[in-house]
Protein backbone atom coordinates (compact mmCIF):
# COMPACT_ATOMS: atom_id res chain seq x y z
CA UNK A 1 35.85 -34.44 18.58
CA UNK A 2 39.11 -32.69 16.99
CA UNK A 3 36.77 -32.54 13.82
CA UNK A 4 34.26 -31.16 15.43
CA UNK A 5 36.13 -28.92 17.53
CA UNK A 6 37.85 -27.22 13.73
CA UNK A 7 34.46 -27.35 12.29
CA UNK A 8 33.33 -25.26 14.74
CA UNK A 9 36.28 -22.60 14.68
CA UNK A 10 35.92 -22.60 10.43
CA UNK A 11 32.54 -21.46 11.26
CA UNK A 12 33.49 -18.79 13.75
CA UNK A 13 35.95 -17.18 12.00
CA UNK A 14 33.97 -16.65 8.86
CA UNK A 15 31.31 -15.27 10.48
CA UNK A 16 34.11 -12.71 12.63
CA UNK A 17 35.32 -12.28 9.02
CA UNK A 18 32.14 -11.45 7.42
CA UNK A 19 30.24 -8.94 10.31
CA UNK A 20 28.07 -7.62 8.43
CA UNK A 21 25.79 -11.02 7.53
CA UNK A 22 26.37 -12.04 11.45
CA UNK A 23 24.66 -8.89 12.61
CA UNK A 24 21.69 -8.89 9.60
CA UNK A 25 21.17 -12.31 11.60
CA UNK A 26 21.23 -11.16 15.06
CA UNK A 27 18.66 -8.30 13.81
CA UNK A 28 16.42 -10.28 11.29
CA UNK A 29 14.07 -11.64 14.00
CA UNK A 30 14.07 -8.32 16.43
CA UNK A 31 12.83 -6.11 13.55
CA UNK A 32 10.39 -8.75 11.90
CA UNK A 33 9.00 -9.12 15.01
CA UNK A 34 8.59 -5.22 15.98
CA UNK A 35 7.23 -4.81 12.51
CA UNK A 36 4.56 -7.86 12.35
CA UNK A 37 3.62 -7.16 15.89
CA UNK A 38 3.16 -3.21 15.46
CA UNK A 39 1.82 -3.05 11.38
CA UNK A 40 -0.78 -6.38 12.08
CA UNK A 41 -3.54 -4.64 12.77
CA UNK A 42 -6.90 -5.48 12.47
CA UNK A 43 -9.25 -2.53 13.94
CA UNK A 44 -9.79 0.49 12.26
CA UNK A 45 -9.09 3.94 13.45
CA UNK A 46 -9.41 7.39 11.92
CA UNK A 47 -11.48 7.08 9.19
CA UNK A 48 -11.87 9.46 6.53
CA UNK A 49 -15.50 10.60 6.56
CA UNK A 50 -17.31 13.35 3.60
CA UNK A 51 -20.96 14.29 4.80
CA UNK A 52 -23.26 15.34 1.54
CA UNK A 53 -25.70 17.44 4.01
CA UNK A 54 -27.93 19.68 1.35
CA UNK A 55 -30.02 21.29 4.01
CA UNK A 56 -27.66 21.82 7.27
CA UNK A 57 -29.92 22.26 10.30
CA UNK A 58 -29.48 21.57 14.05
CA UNK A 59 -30.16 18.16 13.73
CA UNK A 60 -27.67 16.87 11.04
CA UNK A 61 -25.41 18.98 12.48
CA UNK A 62 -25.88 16.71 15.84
CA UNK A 63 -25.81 13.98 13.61
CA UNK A 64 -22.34 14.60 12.11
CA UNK A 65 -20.95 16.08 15.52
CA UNK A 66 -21.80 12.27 16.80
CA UNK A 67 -19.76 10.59 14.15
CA UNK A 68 -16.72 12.72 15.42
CA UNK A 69 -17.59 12.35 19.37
CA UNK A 70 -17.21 8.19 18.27
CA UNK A 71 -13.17 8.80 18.53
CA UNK A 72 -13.09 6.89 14.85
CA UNK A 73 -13.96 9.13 12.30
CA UNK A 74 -12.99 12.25 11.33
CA UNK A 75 -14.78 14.37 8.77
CA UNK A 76 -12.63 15.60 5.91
CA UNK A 77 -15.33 17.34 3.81
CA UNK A 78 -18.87 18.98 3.73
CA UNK A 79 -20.51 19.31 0.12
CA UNK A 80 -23.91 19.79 -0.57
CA UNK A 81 -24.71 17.16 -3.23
CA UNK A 82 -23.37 13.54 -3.63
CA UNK A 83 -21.36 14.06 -7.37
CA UNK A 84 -19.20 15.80 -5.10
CA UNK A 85 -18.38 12.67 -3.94
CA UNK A 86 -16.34 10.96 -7.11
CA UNK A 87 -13.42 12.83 -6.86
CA UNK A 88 -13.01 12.88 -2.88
CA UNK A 89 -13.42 8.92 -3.24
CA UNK A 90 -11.34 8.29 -6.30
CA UNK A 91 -8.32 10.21 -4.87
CA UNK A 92 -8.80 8.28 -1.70
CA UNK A 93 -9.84 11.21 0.71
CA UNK A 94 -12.70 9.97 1.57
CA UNK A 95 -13.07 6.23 2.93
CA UNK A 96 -17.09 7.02 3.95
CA UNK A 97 -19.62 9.14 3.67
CA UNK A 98 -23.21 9.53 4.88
CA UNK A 99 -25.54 11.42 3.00
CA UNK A 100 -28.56 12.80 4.01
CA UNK A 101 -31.51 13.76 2.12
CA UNK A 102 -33.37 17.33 1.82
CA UNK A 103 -35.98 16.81 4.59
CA UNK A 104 -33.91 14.44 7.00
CA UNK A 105 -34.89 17.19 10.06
CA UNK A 106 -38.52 17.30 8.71
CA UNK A 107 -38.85 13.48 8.25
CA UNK A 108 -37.62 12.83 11.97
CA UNK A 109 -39.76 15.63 13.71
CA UNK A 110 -42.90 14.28 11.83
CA UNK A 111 -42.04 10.23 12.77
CA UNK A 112 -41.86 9.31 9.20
CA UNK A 113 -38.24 7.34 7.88
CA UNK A 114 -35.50 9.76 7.48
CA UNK A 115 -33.55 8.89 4.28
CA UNK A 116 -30.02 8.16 5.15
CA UNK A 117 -27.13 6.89 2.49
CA UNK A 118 -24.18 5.06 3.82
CA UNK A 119 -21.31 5.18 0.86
CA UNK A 120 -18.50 2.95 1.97
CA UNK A 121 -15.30 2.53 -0.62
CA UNK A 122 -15.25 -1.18 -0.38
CA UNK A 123 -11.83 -1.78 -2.22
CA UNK A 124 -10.63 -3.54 0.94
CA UNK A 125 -13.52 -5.56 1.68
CA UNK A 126 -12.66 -6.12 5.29
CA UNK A 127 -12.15 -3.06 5.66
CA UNK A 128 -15.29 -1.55 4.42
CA UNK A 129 -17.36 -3.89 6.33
CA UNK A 130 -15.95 -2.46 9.72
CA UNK A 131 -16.32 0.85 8.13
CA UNK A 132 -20.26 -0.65 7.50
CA UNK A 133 -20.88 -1.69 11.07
CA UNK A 134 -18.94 1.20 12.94
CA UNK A 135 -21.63 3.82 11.04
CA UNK A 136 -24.69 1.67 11.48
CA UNK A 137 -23.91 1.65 15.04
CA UNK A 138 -23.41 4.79 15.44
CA UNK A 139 -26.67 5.63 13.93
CA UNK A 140 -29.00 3.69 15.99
CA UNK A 141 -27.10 5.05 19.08
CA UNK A 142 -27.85 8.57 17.92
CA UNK A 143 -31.34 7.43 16.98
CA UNK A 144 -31.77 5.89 20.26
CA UNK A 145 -30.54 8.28 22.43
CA UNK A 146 -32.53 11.45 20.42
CA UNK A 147 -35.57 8.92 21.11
CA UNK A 148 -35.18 8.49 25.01
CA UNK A 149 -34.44 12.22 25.45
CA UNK A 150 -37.55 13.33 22.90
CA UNK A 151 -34.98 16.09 21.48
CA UNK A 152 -37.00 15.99 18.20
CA UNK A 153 -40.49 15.88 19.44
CA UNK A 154 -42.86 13.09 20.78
CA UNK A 155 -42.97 11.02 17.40
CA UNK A 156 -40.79 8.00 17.51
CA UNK A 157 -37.27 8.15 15.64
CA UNK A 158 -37.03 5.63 12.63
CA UNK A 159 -34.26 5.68 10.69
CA UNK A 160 -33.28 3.32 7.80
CA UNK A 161 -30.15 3.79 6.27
CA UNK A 162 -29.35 2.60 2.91
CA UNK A 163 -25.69 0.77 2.24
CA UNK A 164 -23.69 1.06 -0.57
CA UNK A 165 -20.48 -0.50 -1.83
CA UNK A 166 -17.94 1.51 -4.26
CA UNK A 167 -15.59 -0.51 -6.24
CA UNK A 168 -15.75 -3.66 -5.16
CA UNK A 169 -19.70 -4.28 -4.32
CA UNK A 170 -18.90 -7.88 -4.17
CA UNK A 171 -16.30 -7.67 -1.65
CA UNK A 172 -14.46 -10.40 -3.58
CA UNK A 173 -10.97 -10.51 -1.52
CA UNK A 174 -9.06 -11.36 -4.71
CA UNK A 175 -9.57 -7.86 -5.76
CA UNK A 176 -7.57 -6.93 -2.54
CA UNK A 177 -4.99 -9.22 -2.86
CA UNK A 178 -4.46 -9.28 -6.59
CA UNK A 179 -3.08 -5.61 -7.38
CA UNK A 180 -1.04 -5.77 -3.68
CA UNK A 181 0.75 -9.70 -5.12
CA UNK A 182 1.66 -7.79 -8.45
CA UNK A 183 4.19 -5.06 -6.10
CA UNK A 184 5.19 -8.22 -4.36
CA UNK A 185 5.95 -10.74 -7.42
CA UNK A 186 7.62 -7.83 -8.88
CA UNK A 187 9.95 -7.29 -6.38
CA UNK A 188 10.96 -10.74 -5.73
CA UNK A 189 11.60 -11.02 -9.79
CA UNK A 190 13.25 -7.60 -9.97
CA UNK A 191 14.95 -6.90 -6.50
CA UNK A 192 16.05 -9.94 -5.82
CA UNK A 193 17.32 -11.26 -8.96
CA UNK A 194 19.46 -8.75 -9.94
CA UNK A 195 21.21 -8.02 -6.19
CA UNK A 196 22.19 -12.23 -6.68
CA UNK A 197 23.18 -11.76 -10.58
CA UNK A 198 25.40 -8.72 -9.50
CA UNK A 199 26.50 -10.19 -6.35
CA UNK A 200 27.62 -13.50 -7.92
CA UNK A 201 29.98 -11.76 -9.91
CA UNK A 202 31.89 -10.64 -7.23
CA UNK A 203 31.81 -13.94 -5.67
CA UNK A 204 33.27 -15.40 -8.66
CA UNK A 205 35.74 -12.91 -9.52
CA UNK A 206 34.01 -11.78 -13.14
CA UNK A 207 33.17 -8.56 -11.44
CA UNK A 208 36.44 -7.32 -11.03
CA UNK A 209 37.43 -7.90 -15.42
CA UNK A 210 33.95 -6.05 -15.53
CA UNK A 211 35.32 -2.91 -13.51
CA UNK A 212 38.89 -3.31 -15.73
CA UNK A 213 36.84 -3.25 -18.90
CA UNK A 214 36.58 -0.10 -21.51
CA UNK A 215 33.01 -0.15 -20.14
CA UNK A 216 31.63 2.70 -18.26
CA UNK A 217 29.56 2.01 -14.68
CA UNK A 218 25.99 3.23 -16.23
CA UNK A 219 27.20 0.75 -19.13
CA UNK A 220 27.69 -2.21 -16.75
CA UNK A 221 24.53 -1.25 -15.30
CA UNK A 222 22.55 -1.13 -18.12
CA UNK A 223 24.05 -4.84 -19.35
CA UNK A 224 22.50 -6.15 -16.16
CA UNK A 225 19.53 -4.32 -15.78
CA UNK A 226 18.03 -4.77 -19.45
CA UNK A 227 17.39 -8.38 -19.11
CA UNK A 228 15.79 -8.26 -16.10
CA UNK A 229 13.84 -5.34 -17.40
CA UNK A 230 12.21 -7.37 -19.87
CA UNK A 231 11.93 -10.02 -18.16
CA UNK A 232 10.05 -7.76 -15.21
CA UNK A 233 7.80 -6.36 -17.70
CA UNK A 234 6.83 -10.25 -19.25
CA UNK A 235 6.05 -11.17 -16.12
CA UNK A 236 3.71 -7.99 -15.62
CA UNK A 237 2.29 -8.89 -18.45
CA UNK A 238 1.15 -12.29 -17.30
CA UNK A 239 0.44 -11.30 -13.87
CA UNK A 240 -2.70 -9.04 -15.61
CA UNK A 241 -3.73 -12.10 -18.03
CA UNK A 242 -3.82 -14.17 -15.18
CA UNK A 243 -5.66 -11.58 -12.64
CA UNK A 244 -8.15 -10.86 -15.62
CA UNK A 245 -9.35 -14.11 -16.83
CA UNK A 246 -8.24 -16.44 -14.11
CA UNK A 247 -9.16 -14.34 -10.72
CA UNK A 248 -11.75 -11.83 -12.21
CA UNK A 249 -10.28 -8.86 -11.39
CA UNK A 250 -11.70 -5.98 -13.65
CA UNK A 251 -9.31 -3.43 -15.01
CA UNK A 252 -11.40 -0.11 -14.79
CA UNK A 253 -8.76 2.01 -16.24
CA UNK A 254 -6.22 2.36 -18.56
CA UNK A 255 -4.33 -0.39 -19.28
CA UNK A 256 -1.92 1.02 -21.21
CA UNK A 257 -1.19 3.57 -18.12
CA UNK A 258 -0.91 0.36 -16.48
CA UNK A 259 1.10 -1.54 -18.01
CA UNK A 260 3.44 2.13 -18.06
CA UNK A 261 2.98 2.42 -14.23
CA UNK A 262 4.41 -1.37 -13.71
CA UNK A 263 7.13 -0.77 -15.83
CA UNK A 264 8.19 1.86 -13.68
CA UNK A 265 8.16 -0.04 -10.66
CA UNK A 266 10.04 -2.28 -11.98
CA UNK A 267 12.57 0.06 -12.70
CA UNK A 268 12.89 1.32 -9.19
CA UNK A 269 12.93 -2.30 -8.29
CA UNK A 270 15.89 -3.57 -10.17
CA UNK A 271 17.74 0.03 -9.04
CA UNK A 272 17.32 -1.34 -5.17
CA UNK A 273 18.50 -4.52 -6.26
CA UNK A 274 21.95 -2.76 -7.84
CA UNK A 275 21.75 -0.28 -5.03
CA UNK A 276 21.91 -3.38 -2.96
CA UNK A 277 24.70 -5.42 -4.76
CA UNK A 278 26.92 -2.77 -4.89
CA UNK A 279 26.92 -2.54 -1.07
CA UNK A 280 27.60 -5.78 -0.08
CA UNK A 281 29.89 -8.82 -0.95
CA UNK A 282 28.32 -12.12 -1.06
CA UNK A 283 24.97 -13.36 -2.50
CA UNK A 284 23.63 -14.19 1.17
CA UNK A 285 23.92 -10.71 2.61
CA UNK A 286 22.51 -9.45 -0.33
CA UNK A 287 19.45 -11.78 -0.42
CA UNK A 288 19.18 -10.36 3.62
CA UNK A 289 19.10 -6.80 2.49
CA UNK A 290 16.86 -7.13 -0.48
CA UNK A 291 14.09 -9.28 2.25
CA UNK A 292 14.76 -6.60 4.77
CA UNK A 293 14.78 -3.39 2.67
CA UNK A 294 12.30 -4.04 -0.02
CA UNK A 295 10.05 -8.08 0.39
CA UNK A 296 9.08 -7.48 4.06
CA UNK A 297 8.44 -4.05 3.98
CA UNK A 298 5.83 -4.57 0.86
CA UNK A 299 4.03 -6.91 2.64
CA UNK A 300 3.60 -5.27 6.03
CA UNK A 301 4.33 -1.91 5.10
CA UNK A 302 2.25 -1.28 1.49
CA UNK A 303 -1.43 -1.66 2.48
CA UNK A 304 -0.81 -4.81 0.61
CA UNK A 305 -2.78 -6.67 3.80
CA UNK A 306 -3.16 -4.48 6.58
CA UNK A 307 -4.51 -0.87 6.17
CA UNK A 308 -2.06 1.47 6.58
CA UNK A 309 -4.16 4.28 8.45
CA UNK A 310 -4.55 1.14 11.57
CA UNK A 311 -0.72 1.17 11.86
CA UNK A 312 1.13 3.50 14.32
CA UNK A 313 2.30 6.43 13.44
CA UNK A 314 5.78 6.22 13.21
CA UNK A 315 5.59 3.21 10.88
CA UNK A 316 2.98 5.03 8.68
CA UNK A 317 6.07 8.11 7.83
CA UNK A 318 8.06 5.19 7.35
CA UNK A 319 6.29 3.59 4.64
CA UNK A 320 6.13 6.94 2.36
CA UNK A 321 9.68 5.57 2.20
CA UNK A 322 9.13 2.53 0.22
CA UNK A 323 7.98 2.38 -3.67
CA UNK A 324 5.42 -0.49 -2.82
CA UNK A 325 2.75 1.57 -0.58
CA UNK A 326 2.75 3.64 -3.60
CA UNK A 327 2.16 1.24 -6.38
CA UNK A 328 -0.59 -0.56 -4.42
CA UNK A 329 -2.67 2.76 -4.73
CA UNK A 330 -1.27 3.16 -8.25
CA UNK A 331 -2.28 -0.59 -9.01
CA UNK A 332 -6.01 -0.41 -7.38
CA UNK A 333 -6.62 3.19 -8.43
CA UNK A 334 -6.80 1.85 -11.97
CA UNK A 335 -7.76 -1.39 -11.99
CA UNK A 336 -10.94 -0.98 -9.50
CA UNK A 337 -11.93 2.93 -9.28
CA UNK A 338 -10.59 3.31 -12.97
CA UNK A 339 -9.01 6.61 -12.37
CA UNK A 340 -6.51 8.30 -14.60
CA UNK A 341 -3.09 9.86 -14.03
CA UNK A 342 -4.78 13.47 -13.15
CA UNK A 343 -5.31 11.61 -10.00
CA UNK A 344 -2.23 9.21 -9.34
CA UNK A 345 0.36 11.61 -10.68
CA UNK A 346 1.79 11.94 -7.41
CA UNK A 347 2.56 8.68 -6.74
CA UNK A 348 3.78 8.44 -9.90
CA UNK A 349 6.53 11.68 -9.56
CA UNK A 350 7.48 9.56 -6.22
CA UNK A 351 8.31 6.41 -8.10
CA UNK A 352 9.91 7.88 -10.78
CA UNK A 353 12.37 10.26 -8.38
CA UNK A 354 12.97 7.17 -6.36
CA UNK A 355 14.40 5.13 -9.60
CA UNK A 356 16.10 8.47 -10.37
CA UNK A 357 17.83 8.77 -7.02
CA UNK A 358 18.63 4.84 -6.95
CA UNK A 359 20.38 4.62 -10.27
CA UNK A 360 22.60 7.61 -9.29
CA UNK A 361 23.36 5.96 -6.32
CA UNK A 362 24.25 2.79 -8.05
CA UNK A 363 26.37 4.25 -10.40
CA UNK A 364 28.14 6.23 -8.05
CA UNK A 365 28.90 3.51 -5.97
CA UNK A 366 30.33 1.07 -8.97
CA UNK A 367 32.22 4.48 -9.86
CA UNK A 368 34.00 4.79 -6.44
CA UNK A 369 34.34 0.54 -6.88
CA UNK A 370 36.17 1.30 -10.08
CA UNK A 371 38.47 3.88 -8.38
C-alpha cells in the first residue's frame, strides 16, 4: 500500500509540474467531441447553383425562382450559354447548374418534352448524388404543381431532365479520398516528425550545446528541416505512384505543378512542427499539439471527408486557418478538373504566406531560446 500510495504522489506531482500536458488532457476529449459532433455532417445546404438560361421568359424565370424558394440552393450566376460554365466549375463557384434549352417555354406550352440539363460537379461523389436528387426533386415538384394549377396551358407538363457528372462520372470514392490522405500522410510525416526530432533534443539535453553552438537559429533550423524535407517530398512522390497505378486516380493536370504544390505543403508542415517544438518541452505535449493543431483539424476541418459548406459557420472561418482545406482544393483541382495555377493561385499565395509566417515564428522563438 506504501508503494502504491508513492506511486501515486510521483504521478501527481509530475503532472502539477508539467500543467501544460495535464490541461491538453483535460481538453483533448471536450474539443474532439465539439468538433466531430459539429463538422460530421452529412446533409447538404447552400449549394452553389449557375443557370445557362439562353431565352429568359416567365417560365424559367419561375423555374429558377423555385430552386431558390427550396431553402438549399442559391444561384451564383446567370450566363446565356453552357461554355460559360468551365470556368465557374473549375474554380469551384459553381457546385450545379441546370441548363435549359432555347424553346424550354415553347416545348412546355405545346405538351412536348422540355429539354432540361442537370450538370452536377461530382468530385465528391456523395456529395453530388444529393446534389442529383435535391434538383430532380425539385423539378417534378415544379412540374407537378405548374400541371395541377394549368399555369402553362391545358397540355400536360413532361419534363425529362438529362444528368451529367463532371470530374468524376464514375463516382469512384477513391478519387475523394485519395488527394484529401495525401494532406493527411503529409502531415503526420512532416508535422509530427520534426516537433518529436526537435523536442527530443531538449529532452536529452543536445538542444541546449545546439543553442551554445557558432550556429545561427535559421541554421539549426535548416539542419532539421532538410531531412525531413526530402524525406516529405519522397514520400509525395510515392503517394502519386501509388494513387496512379494502384487506386486509379487520374492526374488531369500538371504534374510538375503538383509535385511543386506538395512540396510546399510540406514546407508549411514541417514549419508547424518547429513552430510546435519550440513551444513546448517534452515529446508528449508536442505530439498533443501537433494532433490538435494540425492531424485533427485536416481530417474534420479540410473537406478531406465532410463538405465544408454543411459545417456551421463558425467552424467554416475557422478552417481558412489551416493549410490542409487549402491543399485539398489545390490537390483535386489538378488531379481531377486538371486546372492550372491561373485558377489555384490563391490558395497557393495562402500556403506560401503561411510557411513564411511560421518559419519567422520559429526562428524567433529559438532566437529568444538562445537569449
Amino acid at each position: 500500500m506504501t508503494a502504491l500510495q508513492g506511486l501515486l504522489r510521483k504521478e501527481v506531482f509530475h503532472i502539477r509540474r508539467d500543467r501544460r500536458t495535464a490541461t491538453v488532457l483535460v481538453a483533448l476529449p471536450v474539443v474532439q467531441v465539439l468538433l466531430f459532433g459539429s463538422a460530421i455532417r452529412t446533409d447538404v445546404d447552400d449549394v452553389r447553383l449557375a443557370v445557362v438560361d439562353p431565352a429568359p421568359n416567365h417560365v424559367t424565370l419561375a423555374f429558377r425562382n423555385r430552386f431558390t424558394a427550396a431553402g438549399v440552393f442559391r444561384i451564383v450566376a446567370v450566363v446565356p450559354r453552357t461554355e460559360d460554365l468551365d470556368p465557374l466549375f473549375q474554380t469551384g463557384t459553381a457546385q450545379q447548374a441546370i441548363v435549359f434549352s432555347h424553346d424550354f417555354a415553347v416545348d412546355l406550352g405545346r405538351g412536348a418534352p422540355a429539354r432540361l440539363l442537370l450538370i452536377t460537379d461530382a468530385t465528391e461523389p456523395n456529395t453530388g448524388s444529393l446534389l442529383q436528387a435535391y434538383a430532380e426533386a425539385v423539378v417534378n415538384q415544379w412540374a407537378s404543381e405548374s400541371d395541377r394549377a394549368g399555369s402553362l396551358g391545358p397540355a400536360r407538363i413532361s419534363i425529362v431532365p438529362q444528368i451529367r457528372l463532371r470530374f468524376n462520372p464514375t463516382r469512384a470514392s477513391s478519387n475523394l479520398f485519395v488527394p484529401g490522405l495525401m494532406a493527411f500522410v503529409l502531415t503526420i510525416i512532416c508535422a509530427l516528425m520534426t516537433a518529436i526530432s526537435l523536442t527530443r533534443e531538449k529532452e536529452t539535453g543536445t538542444m541546449e550545446a545546439l543553442l551554445v553552438s557558432p550556429l545561427r537559429p535559421w541554421e539549426i533550423i535548416a539542419g532539421k528541416v532538410l531531412p525531413y524535407l526530402a524525406v516529405g517530398f519522397a514520400s509525395l512522390l510515392l503517394v502519386l505512384v501509388e494513387a496512379r497505378f494502384v487506386f486509379a486516380v487520374p492526374v488531369r493536370g500538371s504534374v510538375l505543378l503538383l509535385l511543386a504544390e506538395g512540396l510546399l505543403y510540406v514546407l508549411v508542415s514541417l514549419a508547424f512542427g518547429i513552430l510546435i517544438s519550440a513551444r513546448t518541452s517534452s515529446q508528449r505535449l508536442a505530439m498533443m499539439g501537433v494532433f490538435l493543431t494540425t492531424l485533427l483539424p485536416n481530417v474534420l476541418l479540410s473537406g478531406f471527408i465532410f463538405p465544408v459548406e454543411s459545417m456551421p459557420a463558425v467552424l467554416q472561418w475557422i478552417s481558412f486557418i489551416f493549410p490542409g482545406r487549402w491543399f485539398v482544393v489545390i490537390a483535386r483541382g489538378i488531379m481531377l478538373k486538371g486546372v492550372g495555377v491561373e485558377y489555384l493561385w490563391r490558395e497557393t499565395l495562402y500556403i506560401a504566406l503561411l510557411a513564411t509566417v511560421l518559419l519567422a515564428a520559429s526562428v524567433r522563438s529559438f532566437r529568444e531560446r538562445l537569449e
